[in-house]
N, C-alpha and C. Protein backbone atom coordinates (compact mmCIF):
# COMPACT_ATOMS: atom_id res chain seq x y z
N UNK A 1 79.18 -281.18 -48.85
CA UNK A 1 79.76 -279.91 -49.22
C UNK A 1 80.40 -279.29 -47.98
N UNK A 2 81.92 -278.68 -48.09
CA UNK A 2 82.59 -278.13 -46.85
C UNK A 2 81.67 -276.85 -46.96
N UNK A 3 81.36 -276.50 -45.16
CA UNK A 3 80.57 -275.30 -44.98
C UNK A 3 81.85 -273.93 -45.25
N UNK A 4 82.77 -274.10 -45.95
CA UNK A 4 83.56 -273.24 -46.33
C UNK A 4 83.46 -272.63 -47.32
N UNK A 5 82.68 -273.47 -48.32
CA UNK A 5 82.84 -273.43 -49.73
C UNK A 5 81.61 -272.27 -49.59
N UNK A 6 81.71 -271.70 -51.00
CA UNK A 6 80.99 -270.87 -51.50
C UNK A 6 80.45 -271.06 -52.68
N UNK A 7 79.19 -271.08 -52.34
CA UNK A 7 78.14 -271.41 -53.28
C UNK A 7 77.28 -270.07 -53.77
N UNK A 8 77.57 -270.30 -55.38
CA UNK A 8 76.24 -269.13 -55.95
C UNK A 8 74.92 -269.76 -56.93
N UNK A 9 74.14 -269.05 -56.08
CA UNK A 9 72.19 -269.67 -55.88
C UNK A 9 72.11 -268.89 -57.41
N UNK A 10 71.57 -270.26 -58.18
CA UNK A 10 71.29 -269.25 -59.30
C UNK A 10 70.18 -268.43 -59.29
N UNK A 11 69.59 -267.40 -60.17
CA UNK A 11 68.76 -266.64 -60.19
C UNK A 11 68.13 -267.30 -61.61
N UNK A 12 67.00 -266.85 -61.58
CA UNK A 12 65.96 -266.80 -62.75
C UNK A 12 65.34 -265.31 -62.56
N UNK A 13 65.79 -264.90 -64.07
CA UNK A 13 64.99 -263.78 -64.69
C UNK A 13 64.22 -263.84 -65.42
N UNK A 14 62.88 -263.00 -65.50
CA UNK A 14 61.95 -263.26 -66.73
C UNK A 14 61.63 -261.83 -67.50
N UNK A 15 62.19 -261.75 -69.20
CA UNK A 15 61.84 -260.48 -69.61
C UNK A 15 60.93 -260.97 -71.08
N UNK A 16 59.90 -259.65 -71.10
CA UNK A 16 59.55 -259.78 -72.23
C UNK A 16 60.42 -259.38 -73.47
N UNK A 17 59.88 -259.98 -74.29
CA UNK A 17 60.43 -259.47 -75.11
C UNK A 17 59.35 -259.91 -76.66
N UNK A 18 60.06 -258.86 -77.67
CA UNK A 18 58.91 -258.46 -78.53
C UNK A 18 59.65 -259.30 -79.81
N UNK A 19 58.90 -260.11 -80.93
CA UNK A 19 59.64 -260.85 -81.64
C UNK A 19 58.72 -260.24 -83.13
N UNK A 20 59.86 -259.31 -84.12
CA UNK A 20 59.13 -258.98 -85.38
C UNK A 20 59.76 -259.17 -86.18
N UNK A 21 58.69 -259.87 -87.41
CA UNK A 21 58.99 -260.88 -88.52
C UNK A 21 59.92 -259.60 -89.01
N UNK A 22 61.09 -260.50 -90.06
CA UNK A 22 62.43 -259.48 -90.26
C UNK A 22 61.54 -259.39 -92.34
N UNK A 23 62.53 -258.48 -92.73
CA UNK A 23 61.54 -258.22 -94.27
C UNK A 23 62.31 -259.34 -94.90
N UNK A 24 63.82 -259.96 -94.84
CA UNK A 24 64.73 -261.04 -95.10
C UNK A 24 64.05 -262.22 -94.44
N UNK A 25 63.36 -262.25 -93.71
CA UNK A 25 62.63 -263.90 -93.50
C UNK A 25 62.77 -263.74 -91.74
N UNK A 26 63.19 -264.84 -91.52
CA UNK A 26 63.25 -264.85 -89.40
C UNK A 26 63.11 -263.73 -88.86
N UNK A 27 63.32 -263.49 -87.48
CA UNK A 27 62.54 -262.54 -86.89
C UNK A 27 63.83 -261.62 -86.18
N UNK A 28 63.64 -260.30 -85.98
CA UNK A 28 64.23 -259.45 -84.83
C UNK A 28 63.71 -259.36 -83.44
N UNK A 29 64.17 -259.28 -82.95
CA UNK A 29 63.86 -259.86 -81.06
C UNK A 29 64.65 -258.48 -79.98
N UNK A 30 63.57 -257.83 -79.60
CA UNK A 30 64.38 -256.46 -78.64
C UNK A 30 63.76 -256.68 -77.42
N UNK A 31 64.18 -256.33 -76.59
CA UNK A 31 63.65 -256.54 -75.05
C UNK A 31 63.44 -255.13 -74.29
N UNK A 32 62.59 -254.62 -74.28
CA UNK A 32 61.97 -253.48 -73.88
C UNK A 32 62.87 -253.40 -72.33
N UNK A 33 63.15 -254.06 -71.43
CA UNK A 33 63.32 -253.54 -70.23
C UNK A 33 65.01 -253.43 -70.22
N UNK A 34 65.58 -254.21 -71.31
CA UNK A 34 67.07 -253.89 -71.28
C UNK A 34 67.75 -253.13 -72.63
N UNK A 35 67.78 -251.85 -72.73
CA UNK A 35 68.23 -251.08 -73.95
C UNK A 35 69.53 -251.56 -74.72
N UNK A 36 69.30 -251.45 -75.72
CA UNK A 36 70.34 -252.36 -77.04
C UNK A 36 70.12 -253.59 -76.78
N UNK A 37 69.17 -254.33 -75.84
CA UNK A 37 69.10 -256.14 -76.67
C UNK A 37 68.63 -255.94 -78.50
N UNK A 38 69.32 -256.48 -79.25
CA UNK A 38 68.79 -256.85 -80.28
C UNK A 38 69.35 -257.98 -80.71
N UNK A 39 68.75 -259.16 -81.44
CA UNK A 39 68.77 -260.14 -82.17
C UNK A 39 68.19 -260.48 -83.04
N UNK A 40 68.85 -261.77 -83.65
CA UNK A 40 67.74 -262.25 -84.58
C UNK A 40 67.51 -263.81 -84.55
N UNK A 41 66.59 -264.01 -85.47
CA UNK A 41 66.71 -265.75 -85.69
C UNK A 41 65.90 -266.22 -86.63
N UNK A 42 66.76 -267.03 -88.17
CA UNK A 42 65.61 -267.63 -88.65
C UNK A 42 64.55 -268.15 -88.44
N UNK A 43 64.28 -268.80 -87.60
CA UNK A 43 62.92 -269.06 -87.00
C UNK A 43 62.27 -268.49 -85.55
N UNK A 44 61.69 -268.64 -84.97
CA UNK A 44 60.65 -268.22 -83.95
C UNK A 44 61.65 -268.69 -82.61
N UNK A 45 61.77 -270.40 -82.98
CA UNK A 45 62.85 -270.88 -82.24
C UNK A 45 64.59 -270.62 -81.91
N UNK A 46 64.74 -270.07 -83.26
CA UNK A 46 66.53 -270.11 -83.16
C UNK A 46 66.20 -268.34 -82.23
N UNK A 47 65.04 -267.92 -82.65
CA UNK A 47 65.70 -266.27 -82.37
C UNK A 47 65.08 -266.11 -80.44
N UNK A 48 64.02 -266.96 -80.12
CA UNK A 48 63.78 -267.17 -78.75
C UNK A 48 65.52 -267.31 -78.18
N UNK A 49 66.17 -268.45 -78.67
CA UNK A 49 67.07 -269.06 -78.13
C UNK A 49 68.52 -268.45 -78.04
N UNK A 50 68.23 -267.32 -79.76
CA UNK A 50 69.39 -266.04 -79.75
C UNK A 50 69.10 -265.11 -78.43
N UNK A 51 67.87 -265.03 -78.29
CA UNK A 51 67.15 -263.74 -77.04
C UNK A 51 68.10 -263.65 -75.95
N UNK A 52 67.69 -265.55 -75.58
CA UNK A 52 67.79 -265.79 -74.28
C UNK A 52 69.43 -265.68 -73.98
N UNK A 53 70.25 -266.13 -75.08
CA UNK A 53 71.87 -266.09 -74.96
C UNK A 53 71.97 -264.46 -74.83
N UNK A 54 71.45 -263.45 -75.18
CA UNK A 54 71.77 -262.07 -76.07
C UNK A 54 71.66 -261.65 -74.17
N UNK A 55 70.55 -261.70 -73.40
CA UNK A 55 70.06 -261.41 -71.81
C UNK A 55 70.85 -261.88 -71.02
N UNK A 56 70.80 -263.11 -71.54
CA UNK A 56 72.22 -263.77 -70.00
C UNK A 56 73.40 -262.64 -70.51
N UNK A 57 73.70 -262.65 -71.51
CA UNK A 57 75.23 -262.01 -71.80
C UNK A 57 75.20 -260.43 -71.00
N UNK A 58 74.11 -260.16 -71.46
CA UNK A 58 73.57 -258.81 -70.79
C UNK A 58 73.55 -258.42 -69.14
N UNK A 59 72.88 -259.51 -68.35
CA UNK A 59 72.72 -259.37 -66.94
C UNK A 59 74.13 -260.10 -66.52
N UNK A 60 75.11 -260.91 -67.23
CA UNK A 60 76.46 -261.08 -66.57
C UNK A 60 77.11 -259.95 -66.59
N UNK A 61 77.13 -259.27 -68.11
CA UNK A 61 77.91 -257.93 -67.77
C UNK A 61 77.44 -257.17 -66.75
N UNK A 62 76.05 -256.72 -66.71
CA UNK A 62 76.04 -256.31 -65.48
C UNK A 62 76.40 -256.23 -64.51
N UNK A 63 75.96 -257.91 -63.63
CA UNK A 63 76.53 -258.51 -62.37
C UNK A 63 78.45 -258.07 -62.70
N UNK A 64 78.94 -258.28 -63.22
CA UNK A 64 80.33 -258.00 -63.79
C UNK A 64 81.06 -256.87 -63.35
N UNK A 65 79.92 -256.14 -63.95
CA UNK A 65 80.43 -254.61 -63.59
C UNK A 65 79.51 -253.83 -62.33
N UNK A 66 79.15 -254.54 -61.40
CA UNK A 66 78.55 -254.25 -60.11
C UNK A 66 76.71 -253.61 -59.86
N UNK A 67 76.79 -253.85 -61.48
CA UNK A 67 75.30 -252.81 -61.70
C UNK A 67 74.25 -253.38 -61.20
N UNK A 68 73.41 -253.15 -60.79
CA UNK A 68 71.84 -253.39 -60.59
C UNK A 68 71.25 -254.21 -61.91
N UNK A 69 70.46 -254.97 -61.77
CA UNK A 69 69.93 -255.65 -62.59
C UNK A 69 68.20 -255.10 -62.63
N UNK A 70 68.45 -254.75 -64.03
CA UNK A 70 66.68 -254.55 -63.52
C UNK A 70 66.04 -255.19 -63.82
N UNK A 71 64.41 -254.67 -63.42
CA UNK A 71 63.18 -255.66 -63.62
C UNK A 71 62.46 -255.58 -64.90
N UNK A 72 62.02 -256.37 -65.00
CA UNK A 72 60.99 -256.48 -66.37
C UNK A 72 59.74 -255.36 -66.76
N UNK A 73 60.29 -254.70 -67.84
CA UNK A 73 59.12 -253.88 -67.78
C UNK A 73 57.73 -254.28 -67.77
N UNK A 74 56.64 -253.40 -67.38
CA UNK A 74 55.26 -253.63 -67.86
C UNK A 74 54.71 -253.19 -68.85
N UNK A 75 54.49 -254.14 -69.62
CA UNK A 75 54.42 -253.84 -71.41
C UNK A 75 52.56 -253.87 -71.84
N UNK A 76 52.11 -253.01 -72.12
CA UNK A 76 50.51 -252.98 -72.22
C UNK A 76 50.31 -254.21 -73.02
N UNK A 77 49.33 -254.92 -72.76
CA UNK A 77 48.63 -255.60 -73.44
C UNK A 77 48.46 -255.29 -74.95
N UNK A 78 47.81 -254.48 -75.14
CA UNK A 78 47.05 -253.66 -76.56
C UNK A 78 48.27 -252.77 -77.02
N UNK A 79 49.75 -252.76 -77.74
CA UNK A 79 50.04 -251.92 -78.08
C UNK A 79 49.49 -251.45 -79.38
N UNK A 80 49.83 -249.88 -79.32
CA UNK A 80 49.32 -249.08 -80.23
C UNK A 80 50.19 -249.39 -81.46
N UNK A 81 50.20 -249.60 -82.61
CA UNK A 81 51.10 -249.49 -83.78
C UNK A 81 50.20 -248.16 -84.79
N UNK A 82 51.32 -247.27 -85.01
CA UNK A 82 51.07 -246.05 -85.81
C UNK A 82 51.92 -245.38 -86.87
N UNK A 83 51.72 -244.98 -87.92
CA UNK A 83 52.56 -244.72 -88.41
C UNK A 83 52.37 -243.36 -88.89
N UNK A 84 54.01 -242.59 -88.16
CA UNK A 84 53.84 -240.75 -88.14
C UNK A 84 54.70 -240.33 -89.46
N UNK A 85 54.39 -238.98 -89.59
CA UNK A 85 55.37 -238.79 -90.61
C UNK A 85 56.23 -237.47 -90.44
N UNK A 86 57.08 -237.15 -90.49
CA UNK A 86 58.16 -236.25 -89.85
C UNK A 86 58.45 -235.57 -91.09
N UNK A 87 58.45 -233.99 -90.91
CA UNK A 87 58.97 -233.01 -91.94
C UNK A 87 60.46 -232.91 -91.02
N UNK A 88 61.09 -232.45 -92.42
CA UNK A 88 62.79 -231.98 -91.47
C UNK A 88 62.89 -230.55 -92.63
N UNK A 89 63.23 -229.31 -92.30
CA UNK A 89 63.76 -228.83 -93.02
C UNK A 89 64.91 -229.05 -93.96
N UNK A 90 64.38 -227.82 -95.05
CA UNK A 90 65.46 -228.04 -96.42
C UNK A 90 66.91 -228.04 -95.53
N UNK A 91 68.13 -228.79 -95.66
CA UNK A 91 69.41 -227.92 -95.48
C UNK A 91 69.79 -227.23 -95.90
């Protein structure tokens, strides 16, 4: 390799991400540490594999547009699932 050339070191990122069965069958896939990932995938497999395309697309735009890339959130172990119920006034 000419010591001229310019070489880019790839990176490895690792995000969680949360995978829930869809009410149509395969699953929806959001990634807590990057806002608006959403996907899907008939299976467990296609929608891992939608994830992972949906993040790269995500951290290129980034890199793209000069932004910071962030880190992976820390996602509790035990989440809470609850279900609230919201009054709205009459209009």
């Amino acid at each position: 390799m000419d010591a001229m050339e310019e070489t880019v070191a790839e990176r490895e990122y690792r995000y969680t991400v949360f995978f829930e069965p869809a009410e149509e069958g395969g699953y929806i896939v959001t990634c807590p540490a990057l806002p608006g990932i959403a996907t899907e995938g008939e299976t467990l497999e296609e929608a891992r594999a939608m994830a992972k395309d949906a993040i790269r697309a995500y951290l290129e735009s980034l890199r793209k547009d000069g932004l910071q890339i962030p880190p992976d959130k820390d996602i509790r172990l035990d989440p809470v699932k609850e279900e609230l119920t919201v009054d709205l006034d009459a209009a």
